[in-house]
C-alpha atoms as a PDB file:
ATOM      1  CA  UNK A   1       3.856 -56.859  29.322  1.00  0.00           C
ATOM      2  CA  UNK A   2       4.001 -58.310  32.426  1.00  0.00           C
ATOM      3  CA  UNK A   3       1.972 -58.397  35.154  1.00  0.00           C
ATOM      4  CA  UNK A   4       3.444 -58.046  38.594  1.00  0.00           C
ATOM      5  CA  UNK A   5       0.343 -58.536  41.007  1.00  0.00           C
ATOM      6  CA  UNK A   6      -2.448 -55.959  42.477  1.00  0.00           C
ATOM      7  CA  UNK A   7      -1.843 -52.479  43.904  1.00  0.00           C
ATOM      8  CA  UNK A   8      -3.385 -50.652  46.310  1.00  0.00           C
ATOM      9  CA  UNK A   9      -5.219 -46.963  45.702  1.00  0.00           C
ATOM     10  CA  UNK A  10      -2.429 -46.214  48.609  1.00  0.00           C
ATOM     11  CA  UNK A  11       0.420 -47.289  46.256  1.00  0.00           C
ATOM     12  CA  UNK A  12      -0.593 -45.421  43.274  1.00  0.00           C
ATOM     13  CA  UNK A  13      -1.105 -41.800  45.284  1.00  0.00           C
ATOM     14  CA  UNK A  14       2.604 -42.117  46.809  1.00  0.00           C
ATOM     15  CA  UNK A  15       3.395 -42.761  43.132  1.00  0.00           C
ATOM     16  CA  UNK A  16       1.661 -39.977  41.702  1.00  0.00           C
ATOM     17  CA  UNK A  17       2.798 -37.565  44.448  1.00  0.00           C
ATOM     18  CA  UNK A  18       6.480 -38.610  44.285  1.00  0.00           C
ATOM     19  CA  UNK A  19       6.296 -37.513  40.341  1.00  0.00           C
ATOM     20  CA  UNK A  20       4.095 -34.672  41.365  1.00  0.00           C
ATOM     21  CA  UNK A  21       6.791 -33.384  43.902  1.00  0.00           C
ATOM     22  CA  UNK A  22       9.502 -33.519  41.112  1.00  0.00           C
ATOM     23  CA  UNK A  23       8.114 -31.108  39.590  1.00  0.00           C
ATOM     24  CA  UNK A  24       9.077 -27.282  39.247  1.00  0.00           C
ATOM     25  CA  UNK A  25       5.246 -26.335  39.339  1.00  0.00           C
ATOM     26  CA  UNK A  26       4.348 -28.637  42.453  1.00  0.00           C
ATOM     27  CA  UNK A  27       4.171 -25.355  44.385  1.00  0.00           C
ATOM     28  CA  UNK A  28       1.497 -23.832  42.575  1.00  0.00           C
ATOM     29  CA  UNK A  29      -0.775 -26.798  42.307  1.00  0.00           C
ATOM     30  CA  UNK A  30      -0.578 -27.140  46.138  1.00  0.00           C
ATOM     31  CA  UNK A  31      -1.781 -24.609  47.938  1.00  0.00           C
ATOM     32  CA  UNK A  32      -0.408 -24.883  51.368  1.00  0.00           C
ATOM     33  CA  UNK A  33       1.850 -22.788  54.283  1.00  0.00           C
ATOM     34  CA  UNK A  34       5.438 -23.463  54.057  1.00  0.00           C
ATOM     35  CA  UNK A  35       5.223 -26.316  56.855  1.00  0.00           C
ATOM     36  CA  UNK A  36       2.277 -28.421  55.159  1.00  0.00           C
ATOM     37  CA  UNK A  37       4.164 -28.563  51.816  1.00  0.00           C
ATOM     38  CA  UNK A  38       7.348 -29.771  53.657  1.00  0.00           C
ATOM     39  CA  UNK A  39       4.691 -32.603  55.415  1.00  0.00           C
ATOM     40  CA  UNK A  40       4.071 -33.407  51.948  1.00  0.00           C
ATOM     41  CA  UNK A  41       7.356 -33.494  50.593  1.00  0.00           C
ATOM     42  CA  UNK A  42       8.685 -35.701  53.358  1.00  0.00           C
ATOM     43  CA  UNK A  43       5.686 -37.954  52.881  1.00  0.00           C
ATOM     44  CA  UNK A  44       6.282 -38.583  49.265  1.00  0.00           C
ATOM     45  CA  UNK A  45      10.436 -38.750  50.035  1.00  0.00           C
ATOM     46  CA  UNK A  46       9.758 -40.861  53.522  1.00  0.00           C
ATOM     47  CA  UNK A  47       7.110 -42.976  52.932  1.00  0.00           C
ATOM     48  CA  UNK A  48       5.683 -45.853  55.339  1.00  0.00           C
ATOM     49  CA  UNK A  49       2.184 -47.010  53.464  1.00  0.00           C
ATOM     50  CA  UNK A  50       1.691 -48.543  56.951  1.00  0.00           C
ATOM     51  CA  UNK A  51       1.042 -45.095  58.297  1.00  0.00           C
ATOM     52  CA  UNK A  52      -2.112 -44.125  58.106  1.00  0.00           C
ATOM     53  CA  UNK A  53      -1.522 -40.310  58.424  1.00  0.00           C
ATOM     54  CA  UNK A  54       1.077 -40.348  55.473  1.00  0.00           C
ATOM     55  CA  UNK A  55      -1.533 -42.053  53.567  1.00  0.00           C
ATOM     56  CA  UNK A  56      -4.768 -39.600  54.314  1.00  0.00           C
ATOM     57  CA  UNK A  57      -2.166 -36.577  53.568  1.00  0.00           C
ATOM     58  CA  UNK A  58      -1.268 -37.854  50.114  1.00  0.00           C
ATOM     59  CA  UNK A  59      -4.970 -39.105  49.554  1.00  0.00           C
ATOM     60  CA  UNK A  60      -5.428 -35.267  50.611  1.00  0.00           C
ATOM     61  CA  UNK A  61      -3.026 -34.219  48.182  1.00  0.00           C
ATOM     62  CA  UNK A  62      -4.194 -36.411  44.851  1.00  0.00           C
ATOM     63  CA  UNK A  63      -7.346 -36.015  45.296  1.00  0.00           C
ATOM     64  CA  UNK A  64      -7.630 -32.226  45.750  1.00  0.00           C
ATOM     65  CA  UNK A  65      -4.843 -31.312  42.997  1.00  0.00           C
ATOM     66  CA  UNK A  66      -6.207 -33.967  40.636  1.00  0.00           C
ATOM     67  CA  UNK A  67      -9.830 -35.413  41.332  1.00  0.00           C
ATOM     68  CA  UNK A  68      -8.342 -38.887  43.055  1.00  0.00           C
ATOM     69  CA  UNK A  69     -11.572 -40.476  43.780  1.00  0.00           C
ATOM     70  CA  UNK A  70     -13.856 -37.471  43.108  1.00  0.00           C
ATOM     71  CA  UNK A  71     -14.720 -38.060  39.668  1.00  0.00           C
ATOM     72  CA  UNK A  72     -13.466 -34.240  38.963  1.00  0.00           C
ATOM     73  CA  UNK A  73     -10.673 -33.367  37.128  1.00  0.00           C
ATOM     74  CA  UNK A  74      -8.268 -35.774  35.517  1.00  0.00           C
ATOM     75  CA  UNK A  75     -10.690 -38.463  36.832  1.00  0.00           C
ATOM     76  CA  UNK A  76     -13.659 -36.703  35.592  1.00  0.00           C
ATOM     77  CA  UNK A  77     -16.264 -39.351  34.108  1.00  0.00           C
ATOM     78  CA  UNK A  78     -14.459 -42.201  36.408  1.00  0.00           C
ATOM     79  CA  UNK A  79     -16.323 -43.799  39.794  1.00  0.00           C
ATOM     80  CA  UNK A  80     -14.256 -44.632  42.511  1.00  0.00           C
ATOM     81  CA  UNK A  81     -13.719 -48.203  41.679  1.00  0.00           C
ATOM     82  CA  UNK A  82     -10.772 -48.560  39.518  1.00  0.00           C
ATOM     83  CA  UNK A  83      -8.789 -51.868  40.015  1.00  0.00           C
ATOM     84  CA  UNK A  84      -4.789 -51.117  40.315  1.00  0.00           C
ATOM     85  CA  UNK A  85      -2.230 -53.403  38.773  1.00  0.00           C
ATOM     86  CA  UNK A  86       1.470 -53.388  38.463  1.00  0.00           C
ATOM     87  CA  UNK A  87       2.832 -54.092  35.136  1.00  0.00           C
ATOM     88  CA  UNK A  88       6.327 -54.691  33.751  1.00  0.00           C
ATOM     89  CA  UNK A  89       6.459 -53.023  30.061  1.00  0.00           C
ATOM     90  CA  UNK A  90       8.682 -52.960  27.640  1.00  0.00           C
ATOM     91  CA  UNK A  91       9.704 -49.319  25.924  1.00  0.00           C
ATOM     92  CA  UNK A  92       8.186 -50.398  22.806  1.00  0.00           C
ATOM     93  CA  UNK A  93       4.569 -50.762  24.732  1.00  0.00           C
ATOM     94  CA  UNK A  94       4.953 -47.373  26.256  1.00  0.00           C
ATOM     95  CA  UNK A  95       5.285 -46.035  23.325  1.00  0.00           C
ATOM     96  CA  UNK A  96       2.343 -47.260  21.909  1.00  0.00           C
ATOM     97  CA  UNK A  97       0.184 -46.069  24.956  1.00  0.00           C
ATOM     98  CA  UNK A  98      -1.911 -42.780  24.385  1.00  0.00           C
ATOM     99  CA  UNK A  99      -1.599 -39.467  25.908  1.00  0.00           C
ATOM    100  CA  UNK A 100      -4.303 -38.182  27.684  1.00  0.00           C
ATOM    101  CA  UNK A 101      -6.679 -36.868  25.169  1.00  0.00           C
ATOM    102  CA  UNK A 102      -8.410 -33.209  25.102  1.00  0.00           C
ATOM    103  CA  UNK A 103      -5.797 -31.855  26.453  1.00  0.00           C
ATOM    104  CA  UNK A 104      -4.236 -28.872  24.059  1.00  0.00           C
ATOM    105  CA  UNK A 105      -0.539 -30.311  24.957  1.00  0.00           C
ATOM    106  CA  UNK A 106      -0.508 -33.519  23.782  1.00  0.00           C
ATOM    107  CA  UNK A 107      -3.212 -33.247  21.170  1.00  0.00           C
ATOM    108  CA  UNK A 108      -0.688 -30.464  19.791  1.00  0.00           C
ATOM    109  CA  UNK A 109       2.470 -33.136  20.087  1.00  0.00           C
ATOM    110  CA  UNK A 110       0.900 -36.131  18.636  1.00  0.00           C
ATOM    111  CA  UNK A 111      -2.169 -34.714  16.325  1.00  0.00           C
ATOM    112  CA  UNK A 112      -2.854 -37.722  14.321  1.00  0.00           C
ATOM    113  CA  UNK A 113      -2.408 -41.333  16.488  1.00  0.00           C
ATOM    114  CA  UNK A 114      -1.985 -39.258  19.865  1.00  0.00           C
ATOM    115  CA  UNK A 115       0.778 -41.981  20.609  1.00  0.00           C
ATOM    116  CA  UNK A 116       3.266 -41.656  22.991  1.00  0.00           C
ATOM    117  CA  UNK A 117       5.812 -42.767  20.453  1.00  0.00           C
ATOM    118  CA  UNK A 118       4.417 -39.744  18.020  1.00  0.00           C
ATOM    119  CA  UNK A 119       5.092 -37.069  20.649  1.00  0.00           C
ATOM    120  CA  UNK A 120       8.497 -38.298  21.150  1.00  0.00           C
ATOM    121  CA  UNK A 121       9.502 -38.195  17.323  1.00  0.00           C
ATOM    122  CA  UNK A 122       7.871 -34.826  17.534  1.00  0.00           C
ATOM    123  CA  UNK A 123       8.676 -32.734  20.809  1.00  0.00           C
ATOM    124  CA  UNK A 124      12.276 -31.223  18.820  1.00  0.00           C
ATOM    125  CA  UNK A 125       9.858 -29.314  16.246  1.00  0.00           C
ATOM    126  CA  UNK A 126       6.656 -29.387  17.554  1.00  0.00           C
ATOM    127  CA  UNK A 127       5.848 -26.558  19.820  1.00  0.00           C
ATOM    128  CA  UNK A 128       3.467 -26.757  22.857  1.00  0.00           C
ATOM    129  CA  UNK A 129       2.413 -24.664  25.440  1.00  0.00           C
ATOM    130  CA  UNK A 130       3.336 -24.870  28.940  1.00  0.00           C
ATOM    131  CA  UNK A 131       7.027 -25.568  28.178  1.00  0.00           C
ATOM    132  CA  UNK A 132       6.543 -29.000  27.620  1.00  0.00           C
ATOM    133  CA  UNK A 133       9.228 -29.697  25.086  1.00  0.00           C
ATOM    134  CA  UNK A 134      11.541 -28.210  27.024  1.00  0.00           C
ATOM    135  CA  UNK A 135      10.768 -30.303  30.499  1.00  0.00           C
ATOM    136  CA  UNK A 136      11.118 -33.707  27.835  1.00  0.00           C
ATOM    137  CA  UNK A 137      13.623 -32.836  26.802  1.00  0.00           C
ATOM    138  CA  UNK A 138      15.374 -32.257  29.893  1.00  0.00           C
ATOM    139  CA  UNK A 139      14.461 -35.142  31.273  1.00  0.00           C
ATOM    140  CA  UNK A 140      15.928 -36.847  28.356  1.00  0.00           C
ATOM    141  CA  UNK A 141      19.274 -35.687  28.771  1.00  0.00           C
ATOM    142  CA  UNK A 142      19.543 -36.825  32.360  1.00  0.00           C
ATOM    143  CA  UNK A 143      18.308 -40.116  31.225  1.00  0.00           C
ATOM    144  CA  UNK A 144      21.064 -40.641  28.333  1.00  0.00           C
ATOM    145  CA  UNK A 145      23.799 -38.913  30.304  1.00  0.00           C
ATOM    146  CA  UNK A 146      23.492 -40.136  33.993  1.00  0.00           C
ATOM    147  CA  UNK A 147      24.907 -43.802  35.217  1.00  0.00           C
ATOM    148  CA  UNK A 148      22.679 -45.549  35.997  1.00  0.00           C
ATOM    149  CA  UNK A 149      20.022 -44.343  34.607  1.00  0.00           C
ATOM    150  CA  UNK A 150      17.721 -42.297  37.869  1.00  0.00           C
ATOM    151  CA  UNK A 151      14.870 -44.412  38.963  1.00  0.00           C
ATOM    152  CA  UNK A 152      11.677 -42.733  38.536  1.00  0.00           C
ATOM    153  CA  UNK A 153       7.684 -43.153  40.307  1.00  0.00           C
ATOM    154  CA  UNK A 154       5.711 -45.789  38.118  1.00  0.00           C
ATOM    155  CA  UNK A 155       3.995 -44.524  34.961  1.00  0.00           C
ATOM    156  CA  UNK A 156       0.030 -43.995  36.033  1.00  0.00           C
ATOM    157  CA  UNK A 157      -2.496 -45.668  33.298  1.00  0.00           C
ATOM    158  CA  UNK A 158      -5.594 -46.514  32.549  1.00  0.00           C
ATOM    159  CA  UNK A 159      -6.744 -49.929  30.204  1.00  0.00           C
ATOM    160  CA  UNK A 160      -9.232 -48.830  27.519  1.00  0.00           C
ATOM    161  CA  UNK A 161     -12.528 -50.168  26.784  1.00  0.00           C
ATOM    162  CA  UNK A 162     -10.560 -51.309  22.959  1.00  0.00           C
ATOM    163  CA  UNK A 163      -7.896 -52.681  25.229  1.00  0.00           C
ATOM    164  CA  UNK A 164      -5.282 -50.234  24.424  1.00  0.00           C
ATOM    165  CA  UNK A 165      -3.484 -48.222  27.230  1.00  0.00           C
ATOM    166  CA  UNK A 166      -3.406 -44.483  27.809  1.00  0.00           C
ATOM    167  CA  UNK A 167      -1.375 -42.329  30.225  1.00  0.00           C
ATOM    168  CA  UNK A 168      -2.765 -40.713  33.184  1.00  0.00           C
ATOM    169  CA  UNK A 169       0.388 -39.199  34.590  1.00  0.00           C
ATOM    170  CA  UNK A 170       3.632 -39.492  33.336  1.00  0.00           C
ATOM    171  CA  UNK A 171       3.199 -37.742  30.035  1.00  0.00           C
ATOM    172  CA  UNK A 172       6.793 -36.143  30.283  1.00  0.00           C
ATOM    173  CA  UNK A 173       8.681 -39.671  31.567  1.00  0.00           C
ATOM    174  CA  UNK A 174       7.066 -41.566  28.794  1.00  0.00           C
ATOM    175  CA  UNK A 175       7.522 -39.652  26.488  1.00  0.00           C
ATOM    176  CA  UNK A 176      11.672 -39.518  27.723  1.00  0.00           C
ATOM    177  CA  UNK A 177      11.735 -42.991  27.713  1.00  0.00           C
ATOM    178  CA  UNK A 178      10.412 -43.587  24.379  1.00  0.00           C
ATOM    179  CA  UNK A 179      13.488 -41.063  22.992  1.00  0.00           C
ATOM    180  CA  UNK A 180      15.716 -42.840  25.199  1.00  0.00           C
ATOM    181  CA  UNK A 181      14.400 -45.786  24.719  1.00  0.00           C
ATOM    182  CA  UNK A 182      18.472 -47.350  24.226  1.00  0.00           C
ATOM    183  CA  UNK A 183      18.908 -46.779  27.795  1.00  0.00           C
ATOM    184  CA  UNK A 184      16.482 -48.655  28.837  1.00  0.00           C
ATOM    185  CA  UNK A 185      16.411 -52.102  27.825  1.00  0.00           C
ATOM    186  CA  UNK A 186      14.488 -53.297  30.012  1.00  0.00           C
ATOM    187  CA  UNK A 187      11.582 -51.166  30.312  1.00  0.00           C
ATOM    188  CA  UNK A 188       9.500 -50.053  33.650  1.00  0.00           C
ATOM    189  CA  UNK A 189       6.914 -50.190  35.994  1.00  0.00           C
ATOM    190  CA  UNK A 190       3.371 -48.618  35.652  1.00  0.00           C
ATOM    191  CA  UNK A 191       0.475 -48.864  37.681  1.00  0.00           C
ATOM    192  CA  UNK A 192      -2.482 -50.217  35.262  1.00  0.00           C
ATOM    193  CA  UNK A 193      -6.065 -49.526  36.570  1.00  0.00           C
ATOM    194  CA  UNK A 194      -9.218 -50.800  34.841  1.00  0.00           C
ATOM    195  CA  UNK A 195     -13.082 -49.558  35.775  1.00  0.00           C
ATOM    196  CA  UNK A 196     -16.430 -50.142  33.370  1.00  0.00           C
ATOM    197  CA  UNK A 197     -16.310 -46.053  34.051  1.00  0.00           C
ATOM    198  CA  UNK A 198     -12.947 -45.875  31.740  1.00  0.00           C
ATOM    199  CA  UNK A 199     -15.384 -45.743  28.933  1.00  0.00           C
ATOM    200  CA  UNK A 200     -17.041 -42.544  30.446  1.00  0.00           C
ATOM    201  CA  UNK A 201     -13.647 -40.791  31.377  1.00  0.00           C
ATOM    202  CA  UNK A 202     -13.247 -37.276  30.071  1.00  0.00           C
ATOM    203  CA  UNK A 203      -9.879 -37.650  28.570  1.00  0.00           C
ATOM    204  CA  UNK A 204     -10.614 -41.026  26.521  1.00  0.00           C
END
């Protein structure tokens, strides 16, 4: 693990909506007209973080779809003080890192360490809900068959009170990565945040 210098709050929400816009159920989540989502897209696919207006509209974004700042949903039991870092880590650390816990996905795909690494050796036989296995996998593929491998937003984190590491967003990548671990020798980015509150979050 290496660590790459601080990050701002602004960093970390283009990172989270660039992953977020990826996905096949970013429509949904948002609720928008047609020309606000394409605002968003182009803000997550265009972005100047020395734009002030991109930067409130993916605030907007984060913190309405998931509690960015709020203290409400996937930051429920966090204050608005986490500290962002960038880290280098190796495959072998993200798979070590923990899903996010209490939710019926991951709980289901790693039942008894709730490791990344667990899910991975699991998400062939496993099944979850959502279509979860099926997005992994996918992304697997495109990571073992495409040259060079795609570059994808930064894994979002949070450092535990035991000093351990577990997965805000990103559940699908890491879990990828880990079962493609080969092409990827030399692991990725995440953006690590740490807060006395991590010890009160609701998905510890």
């Amino acid at each position: 693990m290496q660590d790459l210098g601080a990050a701002t709050d602004d960093q970390v929400i283009l990172a989270w909506l660039q992953a977020e816009t990826k996905s096949p159920r970013f429509g949904n989540n948002v609720r928008a007209d047609a020309a606000t989502l394409a605002a968003i897209r182009d803000a997550a696919q265009n972005p100047d973080l020395t734009n002030p207006q991109q930067n409130d509209l993916r605030r907007q974004v984060i913190a309405g779809t998931r509690g960015f700042g709020r203290g409400l949903l996937l930051f429920a039991g966090l204050a608005n003080d986490i500290v962002w870092r960038r880290v280098h880590v190796s495959i072998a650390e993200v798979g070590a890192m923990l899903y996010a816990n209490n939710v019926a996905t991951w709980t289901t795909l790693a039942p008894t360490t709730l490791e990344v690494s667990e899910g991975a050796q699991n998400v062939g036989y496993v099944p979850t809900d959502g279509g979860a296995n099926m997005h992994i996998l996918s992304l697997a593929r495109i990571i073992c068959h495409t040259d060079p491998v795609p570059l994808y937003p930064e894994l979002i984190c949070l450092k535990r009170p035991d000093g351990r590491i577990s997965v805000m967003e990103g559940h699908t990548r890491s879990t990828a990565y880990v079962i493609e671990a080969h092409r990827l020798p030399d692991g990725v980015d995440i953006y690590l945040g740490d807060s006395p509150s991590v010890a009160t979050w609701a998905y510890l």
